[in-house]
Protein backbone atom coordinates (compact mmCIF):
# COMPACT_ATOMS: atom_id res chain seq x y z
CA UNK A 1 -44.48 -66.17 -49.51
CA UNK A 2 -48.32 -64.81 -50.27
CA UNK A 3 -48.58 -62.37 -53.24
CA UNK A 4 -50.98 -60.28 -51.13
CA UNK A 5 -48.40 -58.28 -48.59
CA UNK A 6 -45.06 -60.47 -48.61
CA UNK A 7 -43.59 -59.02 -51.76
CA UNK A 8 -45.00 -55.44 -50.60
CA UNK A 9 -43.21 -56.37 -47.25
CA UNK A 10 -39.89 -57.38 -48.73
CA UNK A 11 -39.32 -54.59 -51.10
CA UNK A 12 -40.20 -52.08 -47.97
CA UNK A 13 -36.89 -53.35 -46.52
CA UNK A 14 -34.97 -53.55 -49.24
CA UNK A 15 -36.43 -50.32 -50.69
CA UNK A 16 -34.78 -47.43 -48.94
CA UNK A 17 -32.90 -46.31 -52.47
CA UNK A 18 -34.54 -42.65 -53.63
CA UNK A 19 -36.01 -43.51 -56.78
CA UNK A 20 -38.53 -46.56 -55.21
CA UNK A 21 -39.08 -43.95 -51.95
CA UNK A 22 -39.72 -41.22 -54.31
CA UNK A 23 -42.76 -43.30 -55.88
CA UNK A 24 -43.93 -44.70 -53.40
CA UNK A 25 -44.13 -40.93 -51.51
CA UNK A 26 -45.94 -39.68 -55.07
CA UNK A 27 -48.25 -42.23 -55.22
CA UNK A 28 -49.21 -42.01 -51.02
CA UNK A 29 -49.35 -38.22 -51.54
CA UNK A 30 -51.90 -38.64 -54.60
CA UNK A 31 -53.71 -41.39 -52.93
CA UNK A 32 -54.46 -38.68 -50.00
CA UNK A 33 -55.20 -35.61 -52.18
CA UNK A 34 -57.75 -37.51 -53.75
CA UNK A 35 -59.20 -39.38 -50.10
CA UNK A 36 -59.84 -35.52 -49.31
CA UNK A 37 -61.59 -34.47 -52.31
CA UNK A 38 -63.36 -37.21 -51.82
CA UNK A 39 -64.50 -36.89 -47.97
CA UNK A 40 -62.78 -34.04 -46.24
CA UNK A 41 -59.65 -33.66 -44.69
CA UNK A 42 -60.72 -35.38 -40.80
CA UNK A 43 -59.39 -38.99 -41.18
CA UNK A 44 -62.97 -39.36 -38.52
CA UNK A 45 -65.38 -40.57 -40.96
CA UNK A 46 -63.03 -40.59 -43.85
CA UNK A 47 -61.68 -44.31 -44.20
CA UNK A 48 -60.21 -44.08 -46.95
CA UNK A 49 -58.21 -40.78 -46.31
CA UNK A 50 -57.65 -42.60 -42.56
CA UNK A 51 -55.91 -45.73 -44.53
CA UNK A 52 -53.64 -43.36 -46.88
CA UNK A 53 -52.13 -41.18 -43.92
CA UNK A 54 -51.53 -44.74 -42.22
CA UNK A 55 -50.04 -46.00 -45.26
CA UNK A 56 -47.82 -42.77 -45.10
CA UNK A 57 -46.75 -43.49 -41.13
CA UNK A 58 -46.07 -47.08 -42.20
CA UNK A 59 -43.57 -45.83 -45.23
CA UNK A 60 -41.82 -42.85 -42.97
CA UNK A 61 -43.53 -40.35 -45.34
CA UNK A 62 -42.64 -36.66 -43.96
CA UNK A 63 -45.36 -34.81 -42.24
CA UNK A 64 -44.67 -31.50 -44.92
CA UNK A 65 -45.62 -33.86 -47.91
CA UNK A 66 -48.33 -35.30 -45.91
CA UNK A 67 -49.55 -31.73 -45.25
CA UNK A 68 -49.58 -30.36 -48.79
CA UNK A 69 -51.04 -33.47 -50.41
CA UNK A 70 -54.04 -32.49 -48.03
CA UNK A 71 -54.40 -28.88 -48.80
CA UNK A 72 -53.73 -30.21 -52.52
CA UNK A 73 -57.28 -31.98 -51.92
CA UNK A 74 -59.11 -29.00 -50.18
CA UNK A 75 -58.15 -26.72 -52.93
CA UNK A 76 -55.91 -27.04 -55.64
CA UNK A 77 -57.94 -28.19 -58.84
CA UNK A 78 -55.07 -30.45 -59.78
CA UNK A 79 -56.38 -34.25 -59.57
CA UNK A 80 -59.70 -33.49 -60.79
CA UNK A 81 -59.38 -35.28 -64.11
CA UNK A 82 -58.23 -38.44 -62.54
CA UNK A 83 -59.82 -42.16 -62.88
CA UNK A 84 -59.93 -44.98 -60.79
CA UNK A 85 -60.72 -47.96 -61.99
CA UNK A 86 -59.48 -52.08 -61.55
CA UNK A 87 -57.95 -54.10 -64.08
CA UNK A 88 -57.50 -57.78 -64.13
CA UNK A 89 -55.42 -60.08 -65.54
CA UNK A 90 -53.67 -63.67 -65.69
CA UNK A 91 -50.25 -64.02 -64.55
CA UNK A 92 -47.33 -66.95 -65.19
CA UNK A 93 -48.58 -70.19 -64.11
CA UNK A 94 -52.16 -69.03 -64.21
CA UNK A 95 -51.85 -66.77 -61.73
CA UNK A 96 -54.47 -64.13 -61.13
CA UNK A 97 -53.69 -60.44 -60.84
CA UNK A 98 -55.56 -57.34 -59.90
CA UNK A 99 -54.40 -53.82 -60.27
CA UNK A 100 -56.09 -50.64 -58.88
CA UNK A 101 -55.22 -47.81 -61.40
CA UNK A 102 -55.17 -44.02 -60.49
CA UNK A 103 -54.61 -42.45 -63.97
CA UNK A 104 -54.97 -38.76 -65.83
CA UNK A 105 -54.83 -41.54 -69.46
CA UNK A 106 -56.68 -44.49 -69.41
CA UNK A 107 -55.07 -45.34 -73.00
CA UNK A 108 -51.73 -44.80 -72.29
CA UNK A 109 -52.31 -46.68 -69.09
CA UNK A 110 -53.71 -49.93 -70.63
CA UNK A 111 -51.09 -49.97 -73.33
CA UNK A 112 -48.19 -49.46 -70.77
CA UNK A 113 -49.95 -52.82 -68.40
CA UNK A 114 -50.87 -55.07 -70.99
CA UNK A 115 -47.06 -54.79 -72.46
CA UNK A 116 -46.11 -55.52 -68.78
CA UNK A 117 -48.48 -58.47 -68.64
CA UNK A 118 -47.23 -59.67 -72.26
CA UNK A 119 -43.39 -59.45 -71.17
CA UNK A 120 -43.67 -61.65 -68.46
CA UNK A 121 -45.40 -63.91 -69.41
CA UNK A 122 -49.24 -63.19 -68.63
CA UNK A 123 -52.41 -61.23 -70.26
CA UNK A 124 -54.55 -58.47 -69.34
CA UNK A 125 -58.34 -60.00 -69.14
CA UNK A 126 -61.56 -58.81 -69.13
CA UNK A 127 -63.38 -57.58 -66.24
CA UNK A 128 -64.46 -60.14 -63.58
CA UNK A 129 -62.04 -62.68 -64.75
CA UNK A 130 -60.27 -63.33 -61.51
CA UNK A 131 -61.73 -60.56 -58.96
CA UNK A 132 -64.27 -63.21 -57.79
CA UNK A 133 -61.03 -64.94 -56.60
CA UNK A 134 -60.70 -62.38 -54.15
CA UNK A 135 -62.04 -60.99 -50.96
CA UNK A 136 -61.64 -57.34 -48.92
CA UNK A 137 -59.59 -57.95 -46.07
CA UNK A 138 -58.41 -55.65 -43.36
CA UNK A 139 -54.29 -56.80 -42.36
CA UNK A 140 -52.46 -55.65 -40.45
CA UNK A 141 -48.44 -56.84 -40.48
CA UNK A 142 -46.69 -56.77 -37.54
CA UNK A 143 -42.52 -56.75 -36.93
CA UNK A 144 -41.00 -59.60 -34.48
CA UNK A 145 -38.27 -56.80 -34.12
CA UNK A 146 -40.36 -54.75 -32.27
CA UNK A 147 -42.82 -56.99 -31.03
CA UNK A 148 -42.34 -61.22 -30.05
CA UNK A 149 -45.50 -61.99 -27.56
CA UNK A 150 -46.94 -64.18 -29.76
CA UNK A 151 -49.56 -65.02 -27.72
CA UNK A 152 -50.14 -61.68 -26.13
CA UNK A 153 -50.72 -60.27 -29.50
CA UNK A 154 -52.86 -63.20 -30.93
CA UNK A 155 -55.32 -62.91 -27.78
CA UNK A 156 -55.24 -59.00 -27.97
CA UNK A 157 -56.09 -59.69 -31.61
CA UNK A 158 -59.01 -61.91 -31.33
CA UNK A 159 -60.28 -59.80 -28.52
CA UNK A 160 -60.56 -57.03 -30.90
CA UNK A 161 -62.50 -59.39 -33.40
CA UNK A 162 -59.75 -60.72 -36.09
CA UNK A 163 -60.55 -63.64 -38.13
CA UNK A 164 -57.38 -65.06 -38.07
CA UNK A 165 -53.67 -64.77 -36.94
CA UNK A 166 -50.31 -66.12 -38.21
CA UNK A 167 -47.17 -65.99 -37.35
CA UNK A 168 -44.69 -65.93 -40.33
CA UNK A 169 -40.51 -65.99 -39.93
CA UNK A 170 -40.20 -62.59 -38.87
CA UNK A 171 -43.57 -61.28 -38.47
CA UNK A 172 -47.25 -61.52 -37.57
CA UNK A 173 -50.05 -61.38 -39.55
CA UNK A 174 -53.91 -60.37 -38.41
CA UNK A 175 -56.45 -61.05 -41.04
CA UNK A 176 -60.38 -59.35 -40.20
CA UNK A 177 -63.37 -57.80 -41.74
CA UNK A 178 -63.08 -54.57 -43.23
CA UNK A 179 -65.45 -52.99 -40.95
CA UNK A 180 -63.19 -54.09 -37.99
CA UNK A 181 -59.99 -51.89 -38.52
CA UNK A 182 -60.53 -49.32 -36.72
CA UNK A 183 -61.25 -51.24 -33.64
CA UNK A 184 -58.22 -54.06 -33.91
CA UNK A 185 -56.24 -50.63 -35.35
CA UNK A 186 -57.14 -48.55 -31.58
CA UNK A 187 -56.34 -51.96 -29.82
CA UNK A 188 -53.32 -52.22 -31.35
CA UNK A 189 -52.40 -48.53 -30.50
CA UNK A 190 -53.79 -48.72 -27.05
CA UNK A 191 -50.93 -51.65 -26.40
CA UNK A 192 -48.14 -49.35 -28.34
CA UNK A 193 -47.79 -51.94 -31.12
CA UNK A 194 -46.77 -50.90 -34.25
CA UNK A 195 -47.36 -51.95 -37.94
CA UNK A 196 -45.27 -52.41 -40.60
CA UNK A 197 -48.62 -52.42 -42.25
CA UNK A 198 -52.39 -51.63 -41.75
CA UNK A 199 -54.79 -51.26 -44.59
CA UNK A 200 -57.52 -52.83 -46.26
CA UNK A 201 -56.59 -54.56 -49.09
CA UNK A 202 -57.78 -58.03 -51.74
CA UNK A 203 -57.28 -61.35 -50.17
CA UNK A 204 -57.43 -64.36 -52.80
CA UNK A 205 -59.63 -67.69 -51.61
CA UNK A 206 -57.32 -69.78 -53.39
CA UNK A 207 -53.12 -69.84 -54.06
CA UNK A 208 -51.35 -71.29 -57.18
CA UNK A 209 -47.80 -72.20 -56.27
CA UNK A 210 -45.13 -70.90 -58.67
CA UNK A 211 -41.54 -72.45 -58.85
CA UNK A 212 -38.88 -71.92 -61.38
CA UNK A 213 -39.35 -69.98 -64.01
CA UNK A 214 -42.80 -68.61 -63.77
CA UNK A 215 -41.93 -67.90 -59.55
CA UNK A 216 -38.83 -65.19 -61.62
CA UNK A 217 -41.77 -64.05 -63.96
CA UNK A 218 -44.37 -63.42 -61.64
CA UNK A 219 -41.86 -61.59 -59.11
CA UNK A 220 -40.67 -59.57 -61.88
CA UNK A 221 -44.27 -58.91 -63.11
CA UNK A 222 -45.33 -57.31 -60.09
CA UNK A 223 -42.22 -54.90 -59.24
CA UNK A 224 -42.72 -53.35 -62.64
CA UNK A 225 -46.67 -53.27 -62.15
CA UNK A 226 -45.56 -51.54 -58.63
CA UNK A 227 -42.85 -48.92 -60.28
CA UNK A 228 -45.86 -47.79 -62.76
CA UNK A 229 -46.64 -44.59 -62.24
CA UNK A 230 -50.24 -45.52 -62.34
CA UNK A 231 -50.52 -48.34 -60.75
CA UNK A 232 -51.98 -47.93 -56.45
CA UNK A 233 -52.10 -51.46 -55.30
CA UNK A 234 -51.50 -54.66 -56.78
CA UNK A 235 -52.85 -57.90 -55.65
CA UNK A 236 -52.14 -61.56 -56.62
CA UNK A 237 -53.06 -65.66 -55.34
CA UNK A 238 -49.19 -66.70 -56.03
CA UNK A 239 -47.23 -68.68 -53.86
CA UNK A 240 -43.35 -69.72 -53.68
CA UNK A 241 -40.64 -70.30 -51.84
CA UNK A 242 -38.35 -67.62 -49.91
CA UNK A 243 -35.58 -69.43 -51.83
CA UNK A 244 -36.92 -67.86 -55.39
């Protein structure tokens, strides 16, 4: 198990209790207010706001909160004071985290992750420590439970101009360039496959494996990075076993 979409993966499945669906629908619903202030509200020539609305399809978010987190963007003036910004930081084991921050504080929000970082075992760092571990990466996840053609999908894949393709216990994995999702994304829709998960996201070059003690730390590291108000995406190069 890959810290880059597994853990994301797992907790989708396991996380149908209200409070982790009611952040994950806040933070979609911000992430699209702000894709249309941004660029507009036509997903056509919008990428970003095009890779929040599938983000909401992909999490069952409802097409009313969808709505008003876009005419949130076109005119309400809430959102404006907002940052974005990256931090980075070393996990247990030496693993290396990064964290994209949406955030109305920047102080609170660096006190709140580098206690996070401290409690389990890791340390926020400075900028550049470990994002030139990591690549962007379009994936797209795909469930055996509603598709099993292994080989129809990893030609239909490769067609459309993926880099690579895996096939995991219970799902697929397509790895490409950024600048090819929206053509493996239409192929994919053209053949009525559906994704657990399509977006662009940080790939790391390199894995450290985690076992025992620092594999509990790290997983518990990253669901409390993920409950943070704050907190968008997280990525990180661990590895370990299904078993921990």
């Amino acid at each position: 198990m890959s810290g880059h979409s597994k853990w994301a993966n797992i907790k989708r499945k396991k996380g149908a209790n209200d409070a982790i669906r009611g952040k994950v629908t806040t933070k979609i619903g911000r992430e699209i207010t702000i894709a249309v202030r941004m660029g507009g509200s036509d997903p056509i020539g919008n990428m970003r706001l095009k890779l929040a609305l599938s983000k909401a399809k992909a999490n069952n978010i409802p097409k009313d909160n969808i709505q008003r987190a876009i005419q949130k963007g076109l005119g309400a003036s809430d959102g404006n004071n907002y940052e974005e910004f990256v931090y980075e930081g070393y996990g247990p084991g030496g693993s290396a985290v990064m964290i994209d921050i949406m955030t109305d504080n920047r102080n609170r929000t660096a006190a709140d992750i580098r206690h996070l970082f401290v409690k389990h075992g890791g340390n926020l760092g400075e900028t550049g420590c470990v994002g030139w571990m990591f690549h962007q990466k379009a994936v797209f996840i795909i469930d055996k439970e509603t598709f099993d053609d292994e080989e129809t999908l990893m030609m239909l894949a490769l067609d459309a101009g993926a880099e690579d393709f895996k096939a995991e216990d219970d799902s697929f994995e397509i790895t490409a360039a950024p600048d090819d999702f929206d053509k493996i994304a239409e192929a994919l829709e053209k053949n009525n496959i559906e994704t657990v998960q399509a977006e662009i996201t940080m790939l790391p070059d390199t894995t450290v494996n985690l076992t025992g003690k620092d594999a509990d730390k790290m997983l518990k590291l990253i669901d409390e990075l993920e409950e943070h108000d704050d907190v968008q995406n997280v990525y990180a190069n661990y590895e370990i076993t299904e078993e921990a």
